[in-house]
Protein backbone atom coordinates (compact mmCIF):
# COMPACT_ATOMS: atom_id res chain seq x y z
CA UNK A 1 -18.45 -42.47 -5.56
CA UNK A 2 -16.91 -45.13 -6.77
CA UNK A 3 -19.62 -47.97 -6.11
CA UNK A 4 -23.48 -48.68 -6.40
CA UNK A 5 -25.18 -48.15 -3.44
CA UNK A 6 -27.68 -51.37 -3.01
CA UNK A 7 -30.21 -49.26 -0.82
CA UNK A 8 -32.64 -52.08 0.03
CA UNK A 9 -29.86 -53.54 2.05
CA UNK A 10 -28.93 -50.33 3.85
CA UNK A 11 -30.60 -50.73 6.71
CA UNK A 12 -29.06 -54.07 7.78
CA UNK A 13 -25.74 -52.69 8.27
CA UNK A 14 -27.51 -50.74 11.43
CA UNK A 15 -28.22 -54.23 12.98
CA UNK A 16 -25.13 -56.14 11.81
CA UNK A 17 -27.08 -58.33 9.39
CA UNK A 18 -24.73 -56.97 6.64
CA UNK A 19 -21.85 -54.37 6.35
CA UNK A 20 -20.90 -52.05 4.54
CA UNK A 21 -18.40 -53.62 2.02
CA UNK A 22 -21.26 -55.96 0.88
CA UNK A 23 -23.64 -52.94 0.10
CA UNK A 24 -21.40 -51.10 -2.05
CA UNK A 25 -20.99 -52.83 -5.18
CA UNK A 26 -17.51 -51.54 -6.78
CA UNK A 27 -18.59 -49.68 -9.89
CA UNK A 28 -15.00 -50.30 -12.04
CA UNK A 29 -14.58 -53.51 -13.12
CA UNK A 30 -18.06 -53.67 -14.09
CA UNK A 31 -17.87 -50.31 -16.48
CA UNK A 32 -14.58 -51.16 -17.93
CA UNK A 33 -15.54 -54.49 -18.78
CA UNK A 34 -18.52 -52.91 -20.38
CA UNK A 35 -16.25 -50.42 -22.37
CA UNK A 36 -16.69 -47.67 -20.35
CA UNK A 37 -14.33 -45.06 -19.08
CA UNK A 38 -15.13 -44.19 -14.94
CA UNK A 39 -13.98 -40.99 -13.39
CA UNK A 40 -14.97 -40.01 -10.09
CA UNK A 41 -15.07 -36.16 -9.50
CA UNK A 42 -16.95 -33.57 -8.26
CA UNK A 43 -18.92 -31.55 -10.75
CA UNK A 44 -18.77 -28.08 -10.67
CA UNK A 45 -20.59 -26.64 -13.91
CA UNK A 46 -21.92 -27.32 -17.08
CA UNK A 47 -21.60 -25.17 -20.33
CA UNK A 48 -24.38 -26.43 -22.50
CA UNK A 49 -23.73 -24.00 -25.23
CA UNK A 50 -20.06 -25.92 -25.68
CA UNK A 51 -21.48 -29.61 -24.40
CA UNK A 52 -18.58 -29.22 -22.00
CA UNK A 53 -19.28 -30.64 -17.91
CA UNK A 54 -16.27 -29.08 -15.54
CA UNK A 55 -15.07 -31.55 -12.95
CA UNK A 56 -12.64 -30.99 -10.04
CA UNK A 57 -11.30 -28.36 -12.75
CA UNK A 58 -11.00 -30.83 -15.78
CA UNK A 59 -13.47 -30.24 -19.18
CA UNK A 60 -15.18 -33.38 -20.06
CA UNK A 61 -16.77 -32.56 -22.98
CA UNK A 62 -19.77 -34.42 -24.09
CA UNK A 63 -22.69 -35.27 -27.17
CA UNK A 64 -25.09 -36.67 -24.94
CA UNK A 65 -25.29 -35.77 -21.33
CA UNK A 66 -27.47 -37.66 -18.82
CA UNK A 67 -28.16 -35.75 -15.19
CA UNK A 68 -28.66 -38.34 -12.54
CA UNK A 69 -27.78 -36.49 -9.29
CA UNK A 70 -30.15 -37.99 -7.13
CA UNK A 71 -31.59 -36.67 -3.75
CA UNK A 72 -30.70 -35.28 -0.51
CA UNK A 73 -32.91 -35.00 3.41
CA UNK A 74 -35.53 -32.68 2.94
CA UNK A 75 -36.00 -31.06 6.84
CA UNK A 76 -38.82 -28.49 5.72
CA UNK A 77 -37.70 -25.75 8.38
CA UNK A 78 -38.18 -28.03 11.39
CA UNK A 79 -35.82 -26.00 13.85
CA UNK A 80 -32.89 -28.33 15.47
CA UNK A 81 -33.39 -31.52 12.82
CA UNK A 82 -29.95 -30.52 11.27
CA UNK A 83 -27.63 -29.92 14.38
CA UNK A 84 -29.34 -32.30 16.65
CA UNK A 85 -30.71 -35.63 14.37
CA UNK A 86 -29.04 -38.01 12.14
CA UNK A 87 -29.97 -38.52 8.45
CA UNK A 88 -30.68 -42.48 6.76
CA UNK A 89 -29.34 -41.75 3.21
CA UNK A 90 -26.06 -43.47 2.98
CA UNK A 91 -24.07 -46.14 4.05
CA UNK A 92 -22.23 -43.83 6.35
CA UNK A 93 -25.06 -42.94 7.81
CA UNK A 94 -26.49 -46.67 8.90
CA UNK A 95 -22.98 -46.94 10.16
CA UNK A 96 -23.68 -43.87 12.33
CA UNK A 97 -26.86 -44.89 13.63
CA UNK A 98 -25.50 -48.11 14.59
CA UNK A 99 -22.50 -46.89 16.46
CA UNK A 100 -24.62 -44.35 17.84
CA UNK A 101 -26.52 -46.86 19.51
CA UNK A 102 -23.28 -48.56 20.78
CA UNK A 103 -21.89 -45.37 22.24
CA UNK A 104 -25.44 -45.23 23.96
CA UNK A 105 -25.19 -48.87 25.45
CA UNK A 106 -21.79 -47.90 26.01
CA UNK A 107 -22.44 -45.26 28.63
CA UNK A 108 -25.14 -46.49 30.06
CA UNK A 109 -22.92 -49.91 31.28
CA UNK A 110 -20.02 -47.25 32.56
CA UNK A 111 -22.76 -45.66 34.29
CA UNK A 112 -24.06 -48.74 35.60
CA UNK A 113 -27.37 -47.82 34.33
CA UNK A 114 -27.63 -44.21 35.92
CA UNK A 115 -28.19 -42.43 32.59
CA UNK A 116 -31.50 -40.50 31.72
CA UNK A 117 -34.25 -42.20 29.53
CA UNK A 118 -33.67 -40.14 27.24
CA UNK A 119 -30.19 -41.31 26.32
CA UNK A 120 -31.41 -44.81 25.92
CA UNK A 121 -35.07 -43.67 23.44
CA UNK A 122 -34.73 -43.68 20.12
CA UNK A 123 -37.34 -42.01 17.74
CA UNK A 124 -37.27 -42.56 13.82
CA UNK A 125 -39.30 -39.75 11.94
CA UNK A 126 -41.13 -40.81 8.90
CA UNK A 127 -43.07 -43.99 8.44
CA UNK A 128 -42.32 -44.53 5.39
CA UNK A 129 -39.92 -47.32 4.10
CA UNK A 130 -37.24 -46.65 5.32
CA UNK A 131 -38.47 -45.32 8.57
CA UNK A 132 -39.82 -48.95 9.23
CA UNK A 133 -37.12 -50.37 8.10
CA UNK A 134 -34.86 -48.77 10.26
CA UNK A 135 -36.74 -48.89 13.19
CA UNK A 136 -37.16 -52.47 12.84
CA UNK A 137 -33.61 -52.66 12.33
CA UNK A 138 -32.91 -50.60 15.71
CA UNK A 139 -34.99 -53.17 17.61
CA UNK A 140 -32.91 -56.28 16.02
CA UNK A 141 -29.63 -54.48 16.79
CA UNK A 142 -30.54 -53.99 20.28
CA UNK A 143 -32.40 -57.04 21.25
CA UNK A 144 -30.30 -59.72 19.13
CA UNK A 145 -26.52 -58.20 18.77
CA UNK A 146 -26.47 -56.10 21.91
CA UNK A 147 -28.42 -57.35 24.50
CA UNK A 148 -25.72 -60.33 25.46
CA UNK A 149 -22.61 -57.78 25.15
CA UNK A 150 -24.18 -55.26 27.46
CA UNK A 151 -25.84 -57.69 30.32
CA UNK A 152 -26.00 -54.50 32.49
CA UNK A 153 -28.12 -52.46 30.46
CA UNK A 154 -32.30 -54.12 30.89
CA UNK A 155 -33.75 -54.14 27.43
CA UNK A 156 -37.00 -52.71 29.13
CA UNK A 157 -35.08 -49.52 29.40
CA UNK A 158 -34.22 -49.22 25.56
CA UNK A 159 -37.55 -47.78 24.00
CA UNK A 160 -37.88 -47.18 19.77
CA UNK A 161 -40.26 -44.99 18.66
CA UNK A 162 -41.76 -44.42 15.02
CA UNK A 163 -43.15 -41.35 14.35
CA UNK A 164 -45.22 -40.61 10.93
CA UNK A 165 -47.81 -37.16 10.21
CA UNK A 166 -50.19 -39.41 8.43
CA UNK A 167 -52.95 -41.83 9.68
CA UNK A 168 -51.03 -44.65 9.01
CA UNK A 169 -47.35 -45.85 8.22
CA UNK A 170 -46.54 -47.35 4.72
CA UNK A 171 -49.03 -45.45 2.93
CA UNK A 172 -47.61 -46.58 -0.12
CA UNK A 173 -48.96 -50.86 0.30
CA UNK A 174 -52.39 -52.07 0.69
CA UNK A 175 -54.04 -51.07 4.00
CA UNK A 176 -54.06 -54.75 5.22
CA UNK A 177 -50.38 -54.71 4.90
CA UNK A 178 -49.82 -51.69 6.72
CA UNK A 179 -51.93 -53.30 9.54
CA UNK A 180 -50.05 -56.17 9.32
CA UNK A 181 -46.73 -54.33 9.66
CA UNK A 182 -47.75 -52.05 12.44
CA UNK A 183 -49.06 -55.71 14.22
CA UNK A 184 -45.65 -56.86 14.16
CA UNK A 185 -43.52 -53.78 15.02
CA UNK A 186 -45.99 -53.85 18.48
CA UNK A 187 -44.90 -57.20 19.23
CA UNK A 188 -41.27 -56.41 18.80
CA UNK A 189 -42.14 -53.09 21.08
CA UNK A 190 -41.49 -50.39 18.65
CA UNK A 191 -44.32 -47.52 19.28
CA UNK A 192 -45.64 -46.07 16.55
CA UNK A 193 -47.62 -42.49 16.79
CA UNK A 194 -49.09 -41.84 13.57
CA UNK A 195 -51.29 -38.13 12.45
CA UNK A 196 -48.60 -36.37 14.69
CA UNK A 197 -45.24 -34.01 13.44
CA UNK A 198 -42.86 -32.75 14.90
CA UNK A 199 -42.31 -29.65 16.02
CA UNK A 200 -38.88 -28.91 17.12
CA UNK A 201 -35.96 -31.13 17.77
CA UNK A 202 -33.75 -30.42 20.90
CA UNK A 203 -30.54 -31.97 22.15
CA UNK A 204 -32.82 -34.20 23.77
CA UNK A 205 -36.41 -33.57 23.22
CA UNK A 206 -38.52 -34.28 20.29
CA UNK A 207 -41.37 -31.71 20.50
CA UNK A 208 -44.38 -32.42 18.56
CA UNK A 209 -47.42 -30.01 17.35
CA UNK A 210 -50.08 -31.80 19.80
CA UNK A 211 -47.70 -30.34 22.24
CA UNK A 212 -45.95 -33.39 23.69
CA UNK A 213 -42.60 -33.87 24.50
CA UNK A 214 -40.37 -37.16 23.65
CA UNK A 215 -37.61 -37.22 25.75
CA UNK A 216 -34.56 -38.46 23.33
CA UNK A 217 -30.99 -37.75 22.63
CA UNK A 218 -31.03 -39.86 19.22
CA UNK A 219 -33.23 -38.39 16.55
CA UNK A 220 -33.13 -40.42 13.01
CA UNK A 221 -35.01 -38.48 9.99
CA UNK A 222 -36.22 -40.36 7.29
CA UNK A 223 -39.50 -38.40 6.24
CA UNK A 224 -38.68 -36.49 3.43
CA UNK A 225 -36.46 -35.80 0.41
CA UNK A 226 -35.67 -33.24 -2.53
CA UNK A 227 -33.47 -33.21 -5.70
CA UNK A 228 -29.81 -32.86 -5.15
CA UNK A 229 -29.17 -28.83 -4.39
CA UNK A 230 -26.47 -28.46 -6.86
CA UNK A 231 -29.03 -28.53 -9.77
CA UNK A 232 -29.41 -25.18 -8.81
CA UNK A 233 -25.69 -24.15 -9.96
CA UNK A 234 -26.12 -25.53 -13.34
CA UNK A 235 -28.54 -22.91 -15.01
CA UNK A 236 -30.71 -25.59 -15.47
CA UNK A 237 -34.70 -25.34 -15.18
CA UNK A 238 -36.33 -26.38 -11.91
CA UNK A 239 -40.22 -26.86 -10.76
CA UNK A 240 -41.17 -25.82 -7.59
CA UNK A 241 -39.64 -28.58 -6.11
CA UNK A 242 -35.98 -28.12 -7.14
CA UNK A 243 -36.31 -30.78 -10.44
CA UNK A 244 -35.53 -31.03 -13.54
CA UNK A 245 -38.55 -30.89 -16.05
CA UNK A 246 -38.19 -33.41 -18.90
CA UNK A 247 -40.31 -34.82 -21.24
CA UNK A 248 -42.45 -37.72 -21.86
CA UNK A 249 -38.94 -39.13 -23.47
CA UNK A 250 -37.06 -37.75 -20.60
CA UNK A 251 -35.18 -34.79 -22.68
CA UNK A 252 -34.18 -32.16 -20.48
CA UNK A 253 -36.69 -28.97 -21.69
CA UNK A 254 -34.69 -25.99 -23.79
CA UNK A 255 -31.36 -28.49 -23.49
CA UNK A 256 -30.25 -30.18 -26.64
CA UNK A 257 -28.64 -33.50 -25.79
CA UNK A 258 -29.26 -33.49 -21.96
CA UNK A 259 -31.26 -36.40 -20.24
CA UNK A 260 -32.65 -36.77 -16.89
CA UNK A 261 -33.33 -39.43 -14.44
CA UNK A 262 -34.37 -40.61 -10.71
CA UNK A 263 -35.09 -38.08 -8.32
CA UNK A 264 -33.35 -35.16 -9.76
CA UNK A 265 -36.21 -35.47 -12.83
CA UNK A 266 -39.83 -34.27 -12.67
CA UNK A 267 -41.24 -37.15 -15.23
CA UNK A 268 -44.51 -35.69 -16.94
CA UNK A 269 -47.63 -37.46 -15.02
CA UNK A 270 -48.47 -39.15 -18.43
CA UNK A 271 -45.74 -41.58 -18.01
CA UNK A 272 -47.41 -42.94 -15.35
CA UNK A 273 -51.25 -41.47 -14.57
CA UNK A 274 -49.46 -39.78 -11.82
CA UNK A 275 -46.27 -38.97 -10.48
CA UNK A 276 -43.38 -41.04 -10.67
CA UNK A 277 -42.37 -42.28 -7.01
CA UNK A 278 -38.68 -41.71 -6.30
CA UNK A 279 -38.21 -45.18 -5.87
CA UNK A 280 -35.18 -47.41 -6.96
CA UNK A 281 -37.79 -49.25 -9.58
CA UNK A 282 -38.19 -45.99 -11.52
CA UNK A 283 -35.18 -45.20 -11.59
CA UNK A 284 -33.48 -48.66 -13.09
CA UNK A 285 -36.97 -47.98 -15.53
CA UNK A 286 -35.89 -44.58 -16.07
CA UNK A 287 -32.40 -45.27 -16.90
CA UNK A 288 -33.11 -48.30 -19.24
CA UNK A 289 -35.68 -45.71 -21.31
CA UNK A 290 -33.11 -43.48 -21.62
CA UNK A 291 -29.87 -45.71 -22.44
CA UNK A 292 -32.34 -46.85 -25.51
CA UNK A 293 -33.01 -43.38 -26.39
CA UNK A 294 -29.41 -41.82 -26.39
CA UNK A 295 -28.59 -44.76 -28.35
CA UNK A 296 -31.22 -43.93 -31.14
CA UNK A 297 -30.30 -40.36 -31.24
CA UNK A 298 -26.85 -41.37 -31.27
CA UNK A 299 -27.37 -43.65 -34.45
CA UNK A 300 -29.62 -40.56 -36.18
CA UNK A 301 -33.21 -42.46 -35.20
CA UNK A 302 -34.71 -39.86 -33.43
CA UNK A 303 -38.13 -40.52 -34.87
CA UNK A 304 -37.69 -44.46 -32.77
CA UNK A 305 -37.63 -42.73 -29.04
CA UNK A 306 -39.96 -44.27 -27.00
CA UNK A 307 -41.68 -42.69 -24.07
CA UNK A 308 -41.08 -43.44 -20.88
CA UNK A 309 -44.02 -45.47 -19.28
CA UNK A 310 -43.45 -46.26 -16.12
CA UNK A 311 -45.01 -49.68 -14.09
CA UNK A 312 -44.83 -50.26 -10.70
CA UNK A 313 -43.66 -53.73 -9.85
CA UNK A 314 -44.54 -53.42 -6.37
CA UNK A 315 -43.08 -53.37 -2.83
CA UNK A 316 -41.40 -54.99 -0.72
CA UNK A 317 -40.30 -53.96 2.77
CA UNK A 318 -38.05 -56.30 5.37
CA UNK A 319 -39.09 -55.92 8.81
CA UNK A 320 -36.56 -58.23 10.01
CA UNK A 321 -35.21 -61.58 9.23
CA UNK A 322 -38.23 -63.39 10.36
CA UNK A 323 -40.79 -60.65 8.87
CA UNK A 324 -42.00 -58.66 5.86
CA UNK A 325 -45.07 -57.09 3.96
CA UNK A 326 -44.52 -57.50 0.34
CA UNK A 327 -47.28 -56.74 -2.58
CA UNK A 328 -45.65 -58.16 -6.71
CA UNK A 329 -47.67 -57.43 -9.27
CA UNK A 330 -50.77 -57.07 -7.16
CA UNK A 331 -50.28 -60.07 -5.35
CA UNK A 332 -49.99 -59.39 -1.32
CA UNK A 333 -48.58 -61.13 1.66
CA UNK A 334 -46.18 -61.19 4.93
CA UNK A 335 -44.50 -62.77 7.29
CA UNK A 336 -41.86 -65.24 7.30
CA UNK A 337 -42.53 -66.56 3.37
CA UNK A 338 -42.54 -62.49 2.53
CA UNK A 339 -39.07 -62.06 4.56
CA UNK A 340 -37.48 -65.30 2.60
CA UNK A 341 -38.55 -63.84 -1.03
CA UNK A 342 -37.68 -60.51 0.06
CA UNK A 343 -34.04 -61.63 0.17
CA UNK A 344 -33.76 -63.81 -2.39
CA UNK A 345 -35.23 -61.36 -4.44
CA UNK A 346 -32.86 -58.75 -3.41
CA UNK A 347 -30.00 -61.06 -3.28
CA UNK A 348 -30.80 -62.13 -7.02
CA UNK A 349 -30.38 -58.66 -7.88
CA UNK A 350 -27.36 -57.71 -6.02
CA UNK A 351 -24.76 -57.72 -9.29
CA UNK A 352 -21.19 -58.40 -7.85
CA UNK A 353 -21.24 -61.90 -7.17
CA UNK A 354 -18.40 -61.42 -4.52
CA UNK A 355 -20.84 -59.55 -2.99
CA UNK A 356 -23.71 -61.83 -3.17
CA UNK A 357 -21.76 -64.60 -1.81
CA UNK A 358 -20.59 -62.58 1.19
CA UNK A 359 -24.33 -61.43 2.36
CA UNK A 360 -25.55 -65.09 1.34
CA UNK A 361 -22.98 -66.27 3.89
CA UNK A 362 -24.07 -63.58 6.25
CA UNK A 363 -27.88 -64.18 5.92
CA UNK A 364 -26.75 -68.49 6.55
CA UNK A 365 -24.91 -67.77 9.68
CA UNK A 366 -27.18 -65.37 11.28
CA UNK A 367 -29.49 -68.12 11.39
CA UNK A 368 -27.46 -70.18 14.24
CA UNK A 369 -25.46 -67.18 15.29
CA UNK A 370 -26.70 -63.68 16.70
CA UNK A 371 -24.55 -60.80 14.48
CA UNK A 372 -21.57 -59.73 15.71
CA UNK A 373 -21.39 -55.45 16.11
CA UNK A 374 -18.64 -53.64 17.10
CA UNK A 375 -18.18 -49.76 17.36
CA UNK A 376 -15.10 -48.23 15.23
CA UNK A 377 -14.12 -45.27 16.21
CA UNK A 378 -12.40 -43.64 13.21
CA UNK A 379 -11.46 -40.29 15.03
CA UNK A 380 -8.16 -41.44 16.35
CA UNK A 381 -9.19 -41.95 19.87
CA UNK A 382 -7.75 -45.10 21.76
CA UNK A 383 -9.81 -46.62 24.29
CA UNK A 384 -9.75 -45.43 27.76
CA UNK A 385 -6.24 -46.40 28.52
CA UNK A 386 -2.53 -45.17 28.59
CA UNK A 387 -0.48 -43.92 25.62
CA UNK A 388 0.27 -47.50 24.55
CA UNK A 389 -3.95 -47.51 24.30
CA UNK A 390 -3.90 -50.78 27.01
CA UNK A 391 -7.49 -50.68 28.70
CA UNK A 392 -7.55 -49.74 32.01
């Protein structure tokens, strides 16, 4: 693509908080500016024996190659996850999930409520991150943007659920934030069932392996990830996982002049006493460690590369406008003061300023105004009406 994705912000555009335009920050003027050259194209092999990459059926030839390909949904065989559930991995897809939920409120008002439960429960797999996130973000879109706009549909009837296989949600903060976290999705009425997975997905059951049924048409999957699925065109070598193996400098292994980073790399667990989360932190880390390091190859200092060390910085996860659970450098706390420095943080790091002034503007007005949603439907249906596309 032609633009960063600013993933913390994602989920917002599901409730209307933000939209799309001010998550993507235009990649371009930035790189150009910076002396770079920007092509957008798909890749389609690599000859490392010629340091030549082949794009949409162009050479670009190449001293020093870095591989940052990212990640894709991981459904680990669940049967009916692909045809029947939605992924969160994209801007496109928190623009799904939102009109999604429109269509649903939708139906249910021409129905005049006479739609099963199951049209109106939606259940978010994975309790991780962005499983809360979204979720939370589900409840703020209904409650706050929809529920004037659709007076005939009872908010009682709308039901979120959260579903995560381990013992508790957010098992990557400090127990007494998780508590905290699942406190507050209760009292916004998002159900959480934790130590359960599921099973099956149908066009509108969630079965789970305790045997019990959830009866929902709107399945969102957030719990799990692997390496992009191309690496395995590329004659590269992969782990078990589907990753790249690199070195404590992040050097592709058997590869001369071939670098590595995010969640297509497996980073040795020296570089951090562990493994590397696939988090946006490591990543930035990861690509700052290796900028130095092509530079110093580049300029014949190969015996200056520095290994990559990575350090977490922390957490911080939004909840809603009003809410968070953050834990910087150690240091823990939620609530309100955690929601305001999660978005100054993140809006201190968003780099087009045309973009930071929009959401800035966004975040000011939501405070006196509810967000505005509407559904586009990009498929080139009119509404119900005649051929000049009048409602009837």
């Amino acid at each position: 693509e032609n633009h960063l994705t600013f993933w913390p912000m994602v989920p917002g555009i599901i409730s209307g908080e933000v939209s799309a335009e001010d998550v993507a920050q235009p990649l371009r003027r930035a790189l150009i500016a910076a002396g770079t050259s920007f092509r957008r194209a798909d890749l389609e092999s690599i000859d490392f024996e010629r340091r030549i990459a082949v794009a949409d059926g162009r050479p670009f030839p190449y001293d020093q190659l870095v591989l940052a390909l990212g990640s894709e949904p991981a459904f680990f065989g669940i049967p009916g996850i692909e045809e029947y559930g939605m992924t969160m991995k994209s801007i496109s897809d928190a623009e799904k999930i939102r009109d999604r939920v429109i269509e649903r409120f939708e139906e249910a008002t021409l129905a005049d409520g006479a739609v099963p439960d199951s049209r109106l429960t939606f259940v978010v797999i994975g309790g991780g991150p962005t499983g809360v996130e979204t979720a939370a973000k589900l409840r703020a879109l209904a409650r706050e943007a929809l529920a004037r706009d659709y007076p005939n549909v009872p908010e009682g009837r709308v039901r979120i659920l959260l579903l995560d296989g381990g013992e508790e949600i957010l098992k990557e903060v400090d127990p007494a934030l998780q508590r905290a976290a699942r406190g507050w999705l209760a009292s916004e009425r998002v159900e959480v069932l934790t130590g359960v997975h599921a099973k099956e997905i149908t066009p509108d059951c969630v079965v789970l392996d305790d045997g019990r049924e959830l009866r929902s048409e709107n399945v969102i999957w957030t719990a799990g990830s692997h390496p992009n699925a191309k690496l395995g065109d590329l004659g590269l070598p992969l782990n078990e996982r589907g990753a790249i193996p690199v070195d404590d400098h992040l050097r592709v292994e058997g590869r001369p002049g071939v670098w590595a980073v995010g969640d297509n790399a497996a980073v040795p667990p020296s570089a951090n006493g562990g493994r590397v989360p696939p988090t946006a932190q490591a990543a930035v880390q990861e690509g700052e460690a290796v900028a130095g390091n092509v530079l110093a190859t580049i300029d014949g200092r190969k015996g200056e590369l520095e290994p990559f060390r990575y350090r977490s910085l922390g957490m911080l996860v939004e909840l809603g406008s009003r809410f968070a659970v953050n834990e910087v450098l150690g240091v823990k706390f939620s609530g309100t003061l955690a929601a305001l420095f999660w978005r100054a943080s993140y809006l201190y790091k968003l780099q087009s300023p045309h973009n930071r002034s929009r959401v800035a503007a966004a975040w000011l007005l939501g405070i006196f105004l509810p967000p505005a949603v509407s559904q586009i439907r990009r498929d080139g249906r009119t509404s119900r009406g005649d051929a000049k596309g009048r409602v009837v």
